[in-house]
C-alpha atoms as a PDB file:
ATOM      1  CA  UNK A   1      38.118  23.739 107.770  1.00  0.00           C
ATOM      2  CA  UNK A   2      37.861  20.188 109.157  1.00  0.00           C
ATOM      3  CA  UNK A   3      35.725  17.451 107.428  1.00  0.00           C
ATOM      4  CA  UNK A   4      33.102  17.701 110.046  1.00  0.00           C
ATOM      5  CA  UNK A   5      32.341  21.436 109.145  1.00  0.00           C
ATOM      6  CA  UNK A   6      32.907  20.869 105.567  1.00  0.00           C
ATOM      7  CA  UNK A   7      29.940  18.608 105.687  1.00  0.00           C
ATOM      8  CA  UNK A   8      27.947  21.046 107.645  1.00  0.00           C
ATOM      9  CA  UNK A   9      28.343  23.982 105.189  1.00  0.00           C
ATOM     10  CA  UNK A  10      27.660  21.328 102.494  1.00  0.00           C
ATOM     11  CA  UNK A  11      24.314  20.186 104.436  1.00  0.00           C
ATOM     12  CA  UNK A  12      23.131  23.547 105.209  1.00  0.00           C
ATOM     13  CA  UNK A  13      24.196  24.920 101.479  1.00  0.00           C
ATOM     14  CA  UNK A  14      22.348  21.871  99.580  1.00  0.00           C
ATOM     15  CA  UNK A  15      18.864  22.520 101.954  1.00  0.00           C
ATOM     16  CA  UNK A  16      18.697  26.024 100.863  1.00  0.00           C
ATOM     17  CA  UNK A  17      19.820  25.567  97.232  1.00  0.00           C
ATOM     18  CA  UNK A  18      17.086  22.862  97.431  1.00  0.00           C
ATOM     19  CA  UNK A  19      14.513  25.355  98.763  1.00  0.00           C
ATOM     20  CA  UNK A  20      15.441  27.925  95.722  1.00  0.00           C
ATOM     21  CA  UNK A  21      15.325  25.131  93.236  1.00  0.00           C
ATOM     22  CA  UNK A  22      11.633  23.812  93.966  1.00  0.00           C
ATOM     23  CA  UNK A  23       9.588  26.437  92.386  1.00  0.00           C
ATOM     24  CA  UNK A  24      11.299  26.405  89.302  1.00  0.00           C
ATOM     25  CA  UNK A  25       9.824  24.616  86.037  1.00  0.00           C
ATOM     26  CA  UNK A  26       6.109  23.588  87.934  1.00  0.00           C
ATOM     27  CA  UNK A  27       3.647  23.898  86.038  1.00  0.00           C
ATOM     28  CA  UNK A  28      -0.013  23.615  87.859  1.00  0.00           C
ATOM     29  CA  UNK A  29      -1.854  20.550  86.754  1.00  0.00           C
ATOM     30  CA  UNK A  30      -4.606  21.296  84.284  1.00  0.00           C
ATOM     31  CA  UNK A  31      -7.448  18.915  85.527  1.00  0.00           C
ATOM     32  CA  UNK A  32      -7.379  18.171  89.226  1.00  0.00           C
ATOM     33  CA  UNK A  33      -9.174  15.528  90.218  1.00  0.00           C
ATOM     34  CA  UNK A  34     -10.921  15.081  93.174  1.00  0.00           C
ATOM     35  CA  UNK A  35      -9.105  15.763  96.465  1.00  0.00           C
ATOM     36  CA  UNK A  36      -6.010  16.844  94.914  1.00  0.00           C
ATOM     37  CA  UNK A  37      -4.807  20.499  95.971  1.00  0.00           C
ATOM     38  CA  UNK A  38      -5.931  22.730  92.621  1.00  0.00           C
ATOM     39  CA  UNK A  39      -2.369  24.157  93.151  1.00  0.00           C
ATOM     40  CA  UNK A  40      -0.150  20.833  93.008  1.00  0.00           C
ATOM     41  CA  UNK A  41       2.034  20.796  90.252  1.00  0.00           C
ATOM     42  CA  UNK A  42       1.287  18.207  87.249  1.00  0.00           C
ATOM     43  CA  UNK A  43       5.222  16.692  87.560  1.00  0.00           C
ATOM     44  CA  UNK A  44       7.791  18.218  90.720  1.00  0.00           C
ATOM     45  CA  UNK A  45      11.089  16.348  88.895  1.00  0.00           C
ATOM     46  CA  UNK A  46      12.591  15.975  92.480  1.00  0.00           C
ATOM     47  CA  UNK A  47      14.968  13.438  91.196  1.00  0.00           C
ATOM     48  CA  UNK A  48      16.300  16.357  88.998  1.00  0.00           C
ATOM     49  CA  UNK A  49      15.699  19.045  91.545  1.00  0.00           C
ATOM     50  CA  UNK A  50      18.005  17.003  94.033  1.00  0.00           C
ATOM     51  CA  UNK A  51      20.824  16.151  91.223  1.00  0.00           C
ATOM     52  CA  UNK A  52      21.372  20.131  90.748  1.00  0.00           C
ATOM     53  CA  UNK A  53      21.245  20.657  93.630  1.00  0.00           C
ATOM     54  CA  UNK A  54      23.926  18.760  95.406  1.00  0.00           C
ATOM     55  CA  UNK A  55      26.093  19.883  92.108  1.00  0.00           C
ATOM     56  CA  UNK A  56      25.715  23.592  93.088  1.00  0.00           C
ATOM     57  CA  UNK A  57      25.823  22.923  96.456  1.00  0.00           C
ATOM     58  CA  UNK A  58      29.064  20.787  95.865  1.00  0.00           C
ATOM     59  CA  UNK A  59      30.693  24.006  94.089  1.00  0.00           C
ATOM     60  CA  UNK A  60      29.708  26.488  96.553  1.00  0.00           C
ATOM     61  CA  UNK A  61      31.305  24.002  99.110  1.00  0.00           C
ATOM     62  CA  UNK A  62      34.244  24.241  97.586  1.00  0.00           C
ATOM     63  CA  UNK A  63      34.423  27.548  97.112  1.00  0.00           C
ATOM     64  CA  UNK A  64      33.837  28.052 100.664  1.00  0.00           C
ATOM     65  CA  UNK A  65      36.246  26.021 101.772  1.00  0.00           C
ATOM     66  CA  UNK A  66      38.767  27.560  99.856  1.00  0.00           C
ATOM     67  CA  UNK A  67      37.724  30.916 100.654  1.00  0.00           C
ATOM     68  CA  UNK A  68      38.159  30.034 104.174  1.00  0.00           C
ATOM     69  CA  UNK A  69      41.558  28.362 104.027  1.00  0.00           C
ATOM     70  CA  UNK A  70      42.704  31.000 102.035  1.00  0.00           C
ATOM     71  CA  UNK A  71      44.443  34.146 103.483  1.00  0.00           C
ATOM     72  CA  UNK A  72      41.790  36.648 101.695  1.00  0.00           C
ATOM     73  CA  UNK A  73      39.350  35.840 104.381  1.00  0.00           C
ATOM     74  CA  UNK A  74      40.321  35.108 108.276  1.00  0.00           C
ATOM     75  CA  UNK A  75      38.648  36.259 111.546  1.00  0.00           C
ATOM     76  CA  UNK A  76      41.681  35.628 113.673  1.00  0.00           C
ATOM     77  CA  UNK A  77      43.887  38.799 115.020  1.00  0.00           C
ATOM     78  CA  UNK A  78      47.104  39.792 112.481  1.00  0.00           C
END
C-alpha cells in the first residue's frame, strides 16, 4: 500500500469511526431554553469524540495495511 492510499483508508476509517462514536455518552439537556432543539445534547465532548477516534482509526489502519501487504490477503492471480 503506498502512502497516498494509506491516508485514504485512514480518512475514510476515522469519518466512520467518528460517525459510530457520536451517539455515545449524550445525554439530552434537561432544561432547554428557548430556541434550542429539545433533543440537543447538554455536553457532545467532540474534543474526546475526535481523540478516540483517530486512535481506533489509527489501529485499524494499521491493521489494514498489514493485512494487505501480507500474503493472507491478495487479489492478484497465483
Amino acid at each position: 500500500m503506498s502512502w497516498l492510499s494509506g491516508v485514504v483508508v485512514f480518512v475514510i476509517v476515522w469519518w466512520l469511526v467518528f460517525f459510530m462514536t457520536l451517539p455515545v455518552g449524550v445525554r439530552r439537556a434537561r432544561e432547554v431554553e428557548r430556541g434550542n432543539d429539545p433533543g440537543a445534547p447538554e455536553r457532545a465532548r467532540l474534543g474526546m469524540k475526535a481523540a478516540v477516534t483517530t486512535v481506533i482509526a489509527g489501529v485499524l489502519t494499521l491493521l489494514a495495511f498489514l493485512l494487505i501487504d501480507s500474503e493472507w490477503l491478495t487479489f492478484r492471480k497465483p
